[in-house]
N, C-alpha and C. Protein backbone atom coordinates (compact mmCIF):
# COMPACT_ATOMS: atom_id res chain seq x y z
N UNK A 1 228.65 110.05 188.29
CA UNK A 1 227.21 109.97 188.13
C UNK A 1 226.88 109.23 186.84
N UNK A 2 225.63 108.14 186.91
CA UNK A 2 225.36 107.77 185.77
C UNK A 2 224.57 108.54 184.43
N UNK A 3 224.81 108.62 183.52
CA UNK A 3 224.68 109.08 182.42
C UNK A 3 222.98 108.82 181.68
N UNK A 4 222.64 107.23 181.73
CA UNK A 4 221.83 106.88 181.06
C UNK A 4 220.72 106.44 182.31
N UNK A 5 219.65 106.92 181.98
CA UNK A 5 217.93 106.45 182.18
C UNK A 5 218.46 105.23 183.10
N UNK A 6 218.69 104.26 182.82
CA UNK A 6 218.52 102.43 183.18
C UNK A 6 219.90 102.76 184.32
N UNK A 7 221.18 103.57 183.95
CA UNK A 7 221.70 103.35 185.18
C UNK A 7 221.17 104.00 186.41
N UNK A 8 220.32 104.99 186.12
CA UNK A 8 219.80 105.82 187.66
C UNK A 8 218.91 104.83 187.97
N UNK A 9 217.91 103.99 186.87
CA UNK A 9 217.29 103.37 187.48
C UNK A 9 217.71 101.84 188.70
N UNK A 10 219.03 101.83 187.92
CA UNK A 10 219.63 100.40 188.73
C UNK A 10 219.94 101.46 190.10
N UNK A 11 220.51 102.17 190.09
CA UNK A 11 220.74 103.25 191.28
C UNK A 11 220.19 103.21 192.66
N UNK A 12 218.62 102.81 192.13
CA UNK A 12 217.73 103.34 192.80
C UNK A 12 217.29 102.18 193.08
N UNK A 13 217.26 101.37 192.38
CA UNK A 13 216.57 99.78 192.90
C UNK A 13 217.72 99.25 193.78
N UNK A 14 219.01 99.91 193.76
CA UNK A 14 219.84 98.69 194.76
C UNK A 14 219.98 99.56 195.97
N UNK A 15 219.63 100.87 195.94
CA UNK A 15 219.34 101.41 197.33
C UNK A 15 218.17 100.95 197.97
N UNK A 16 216.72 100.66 197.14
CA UNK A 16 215.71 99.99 197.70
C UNK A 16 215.77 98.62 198.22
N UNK A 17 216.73 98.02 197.46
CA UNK A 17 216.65 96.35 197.86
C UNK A 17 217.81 96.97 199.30
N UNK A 18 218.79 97.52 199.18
CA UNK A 18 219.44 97.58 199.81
C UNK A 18 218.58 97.90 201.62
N UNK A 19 217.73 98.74 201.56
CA UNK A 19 216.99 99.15 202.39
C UNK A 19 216.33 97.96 203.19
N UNK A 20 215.54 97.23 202.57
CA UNK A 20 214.75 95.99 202.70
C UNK A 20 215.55 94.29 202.89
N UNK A 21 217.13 94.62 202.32
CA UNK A 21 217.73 93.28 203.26
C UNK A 21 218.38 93.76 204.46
N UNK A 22 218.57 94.98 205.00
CA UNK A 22 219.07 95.58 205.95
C UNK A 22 218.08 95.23 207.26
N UNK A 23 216.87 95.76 206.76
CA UNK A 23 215.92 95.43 207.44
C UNK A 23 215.33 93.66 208.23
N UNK A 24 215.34 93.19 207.22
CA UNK A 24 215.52 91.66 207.24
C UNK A 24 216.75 90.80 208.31
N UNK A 25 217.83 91.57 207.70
CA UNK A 25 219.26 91.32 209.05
C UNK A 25 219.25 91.76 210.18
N UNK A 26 218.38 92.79 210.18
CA UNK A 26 218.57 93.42 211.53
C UNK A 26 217.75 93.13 212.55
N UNK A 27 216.12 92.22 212.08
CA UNK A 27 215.18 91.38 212.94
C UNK A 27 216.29 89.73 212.79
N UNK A 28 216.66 89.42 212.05
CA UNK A 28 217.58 88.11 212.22
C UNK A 28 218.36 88.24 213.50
N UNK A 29 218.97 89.94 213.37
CA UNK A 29 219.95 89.93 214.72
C UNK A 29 219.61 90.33 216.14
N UNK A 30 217.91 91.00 215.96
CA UNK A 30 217.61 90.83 216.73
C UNK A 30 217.09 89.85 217.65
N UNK A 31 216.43 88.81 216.71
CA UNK A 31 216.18 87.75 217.44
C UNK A 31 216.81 87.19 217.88
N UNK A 32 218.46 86.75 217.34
CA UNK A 32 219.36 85.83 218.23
C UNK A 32 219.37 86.79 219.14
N UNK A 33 219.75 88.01 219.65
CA UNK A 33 220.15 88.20 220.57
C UNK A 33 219.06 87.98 221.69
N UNK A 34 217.78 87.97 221.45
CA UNK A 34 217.03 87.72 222.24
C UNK A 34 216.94 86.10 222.95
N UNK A 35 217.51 85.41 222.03
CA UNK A 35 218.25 83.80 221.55
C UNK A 35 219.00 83.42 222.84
N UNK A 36 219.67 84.73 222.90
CA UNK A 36 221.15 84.21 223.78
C UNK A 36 220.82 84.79 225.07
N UNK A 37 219.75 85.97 225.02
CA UNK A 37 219.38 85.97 226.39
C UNK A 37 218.57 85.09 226.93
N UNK A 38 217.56 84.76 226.21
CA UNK A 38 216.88 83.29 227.46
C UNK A 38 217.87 82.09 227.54
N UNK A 39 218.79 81.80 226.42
CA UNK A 39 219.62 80.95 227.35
C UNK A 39 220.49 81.25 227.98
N UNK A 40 220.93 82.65 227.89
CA UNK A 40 221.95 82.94 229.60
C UNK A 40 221.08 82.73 230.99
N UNK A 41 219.76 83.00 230.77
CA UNK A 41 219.00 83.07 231.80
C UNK A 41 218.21 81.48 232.13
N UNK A 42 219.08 80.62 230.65
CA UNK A 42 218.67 79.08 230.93
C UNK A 42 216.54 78.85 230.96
N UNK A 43 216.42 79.89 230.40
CA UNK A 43 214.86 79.23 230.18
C UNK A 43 215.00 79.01 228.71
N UNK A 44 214.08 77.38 228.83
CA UNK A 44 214.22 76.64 227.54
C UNK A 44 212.80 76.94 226.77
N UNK A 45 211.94 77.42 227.29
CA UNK A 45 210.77 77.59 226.63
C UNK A 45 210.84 78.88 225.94
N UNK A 46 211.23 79.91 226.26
CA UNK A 46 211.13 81.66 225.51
C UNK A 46 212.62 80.98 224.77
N UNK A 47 213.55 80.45 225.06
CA UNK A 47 214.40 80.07 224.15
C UNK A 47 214.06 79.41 222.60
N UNK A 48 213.26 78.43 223.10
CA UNK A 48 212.71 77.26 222.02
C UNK A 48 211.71 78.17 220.98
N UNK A 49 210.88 79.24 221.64
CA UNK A 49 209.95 79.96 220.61
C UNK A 49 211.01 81.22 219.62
N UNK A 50 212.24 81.79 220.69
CA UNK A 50 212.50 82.42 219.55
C UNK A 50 213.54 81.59 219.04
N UNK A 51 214.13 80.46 219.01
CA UNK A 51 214.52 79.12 218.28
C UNK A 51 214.13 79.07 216.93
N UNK A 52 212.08 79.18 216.95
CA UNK A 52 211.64 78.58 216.14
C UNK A 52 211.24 79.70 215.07
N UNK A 53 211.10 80.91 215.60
CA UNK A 53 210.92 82.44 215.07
C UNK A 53 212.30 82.75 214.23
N UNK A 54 213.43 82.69 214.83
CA UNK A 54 214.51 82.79 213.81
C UNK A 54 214.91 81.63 212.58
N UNK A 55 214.54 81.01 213.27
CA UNK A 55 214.40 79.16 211.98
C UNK A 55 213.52 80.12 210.52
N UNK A 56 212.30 80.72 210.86
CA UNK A 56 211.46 80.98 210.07
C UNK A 56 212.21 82.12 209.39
N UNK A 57 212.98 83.04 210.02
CA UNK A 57 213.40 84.02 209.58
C UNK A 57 214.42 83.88 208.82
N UNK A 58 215.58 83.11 208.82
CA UNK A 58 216.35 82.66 208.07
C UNK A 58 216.20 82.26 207.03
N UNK A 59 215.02 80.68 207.32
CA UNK A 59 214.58 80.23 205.86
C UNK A 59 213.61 81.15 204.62
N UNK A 60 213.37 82.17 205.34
CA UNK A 60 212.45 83.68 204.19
C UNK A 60 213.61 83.93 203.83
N UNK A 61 214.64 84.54 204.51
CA UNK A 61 215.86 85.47 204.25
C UNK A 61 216.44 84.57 202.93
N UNK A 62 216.46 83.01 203.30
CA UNK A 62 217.61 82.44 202.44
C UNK A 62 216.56 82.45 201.19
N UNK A 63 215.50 82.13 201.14
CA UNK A 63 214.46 81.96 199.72
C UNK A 63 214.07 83.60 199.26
N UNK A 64 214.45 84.64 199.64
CA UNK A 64 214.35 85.81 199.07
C UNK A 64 215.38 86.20 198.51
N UNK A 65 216.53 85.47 199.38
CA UNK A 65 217.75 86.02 198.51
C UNK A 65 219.02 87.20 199.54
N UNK A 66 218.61 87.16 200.48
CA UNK A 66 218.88 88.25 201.45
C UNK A 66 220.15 87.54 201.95
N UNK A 67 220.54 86.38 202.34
CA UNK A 67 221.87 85.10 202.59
C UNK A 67 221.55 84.20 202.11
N UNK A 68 222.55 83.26 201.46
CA UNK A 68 222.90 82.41 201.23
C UNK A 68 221.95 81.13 202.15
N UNK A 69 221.46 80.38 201.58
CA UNK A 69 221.05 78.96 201.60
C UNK A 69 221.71 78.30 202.86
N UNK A 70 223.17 78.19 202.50
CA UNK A 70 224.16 77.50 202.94
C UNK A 70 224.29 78.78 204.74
N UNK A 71 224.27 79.34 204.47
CA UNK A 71 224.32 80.65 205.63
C UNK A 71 223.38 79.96 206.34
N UNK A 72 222.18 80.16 206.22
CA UNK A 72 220.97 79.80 206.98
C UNK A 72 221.13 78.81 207.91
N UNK A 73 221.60 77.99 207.00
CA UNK A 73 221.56 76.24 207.22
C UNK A 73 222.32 76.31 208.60
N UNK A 74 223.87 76.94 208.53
CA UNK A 74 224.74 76.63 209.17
C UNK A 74 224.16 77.53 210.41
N UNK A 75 223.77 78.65 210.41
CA UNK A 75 223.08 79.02 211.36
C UNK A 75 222.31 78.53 212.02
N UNK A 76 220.87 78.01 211.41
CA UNK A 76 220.16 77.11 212.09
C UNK A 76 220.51 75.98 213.05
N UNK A 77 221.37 75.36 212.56
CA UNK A 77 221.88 74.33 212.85
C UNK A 77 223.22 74.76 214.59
N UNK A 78 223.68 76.01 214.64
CA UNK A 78 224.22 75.93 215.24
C UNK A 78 223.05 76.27 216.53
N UNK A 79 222.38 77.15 216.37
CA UNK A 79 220.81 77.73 216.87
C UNK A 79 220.46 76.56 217.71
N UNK A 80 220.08 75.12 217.18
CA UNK A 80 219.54 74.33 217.88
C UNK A 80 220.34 73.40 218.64
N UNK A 81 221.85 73.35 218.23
CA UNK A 81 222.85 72.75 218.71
C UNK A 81 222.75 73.72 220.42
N UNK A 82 222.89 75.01 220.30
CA UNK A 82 222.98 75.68 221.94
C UNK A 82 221.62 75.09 222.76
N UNK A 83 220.35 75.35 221.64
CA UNK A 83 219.21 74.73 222.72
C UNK A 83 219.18 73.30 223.33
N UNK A 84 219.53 72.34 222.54
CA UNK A 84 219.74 71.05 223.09
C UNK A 84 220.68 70.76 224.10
N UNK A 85 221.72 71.75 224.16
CA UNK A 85 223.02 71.61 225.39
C UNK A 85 222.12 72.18 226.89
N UNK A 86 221.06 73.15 226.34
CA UNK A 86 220.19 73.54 227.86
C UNK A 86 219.68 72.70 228.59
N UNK A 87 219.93 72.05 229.31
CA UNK A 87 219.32 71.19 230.16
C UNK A 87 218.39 71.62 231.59
């Protein structure tokens, strides 16, 4: 257990942040999966909107701090690589 004032307080702020990027990952993962069901089911339009819904979600995630920049990117990028193969 921490001893001093400032360590309970760090304590407590990285269970809160902790709380709030959990949260953040877990609509990221929900959306792909919603991702991968309209393209199993090959519709390009409910595909393309949550396409463009996780694009948004990533790029918050990566400018808050929640993943990596470079994470996002490579995500995104693979994201629109599956929609363009839908024909």
């Amino acid at each position: 257990m921490p001893i001093k004032k400032s360590a309970f307080k760090a304590i407590r702020q990285s269970k809160k942040r902790e709380i709030y990027n959990k949260g953040i990952k877990t609509n990221i993962s929900w959306l792909k999966r919603q991702f991968l069901k309209a393209i199993g089911k090959k519709d390009k339009k409910i595909a393309g909107d949550f396409c463009l819904k996780l694009q948004k979600s990533f790029d918050k995630a990566a400018q808050k701090g929640v993943i990596k920049k470079n994470t996002a990117s490579r995500s995104k990028s693979r994201l629109f690589k599956i929609l363009h193969s839908l024909k």
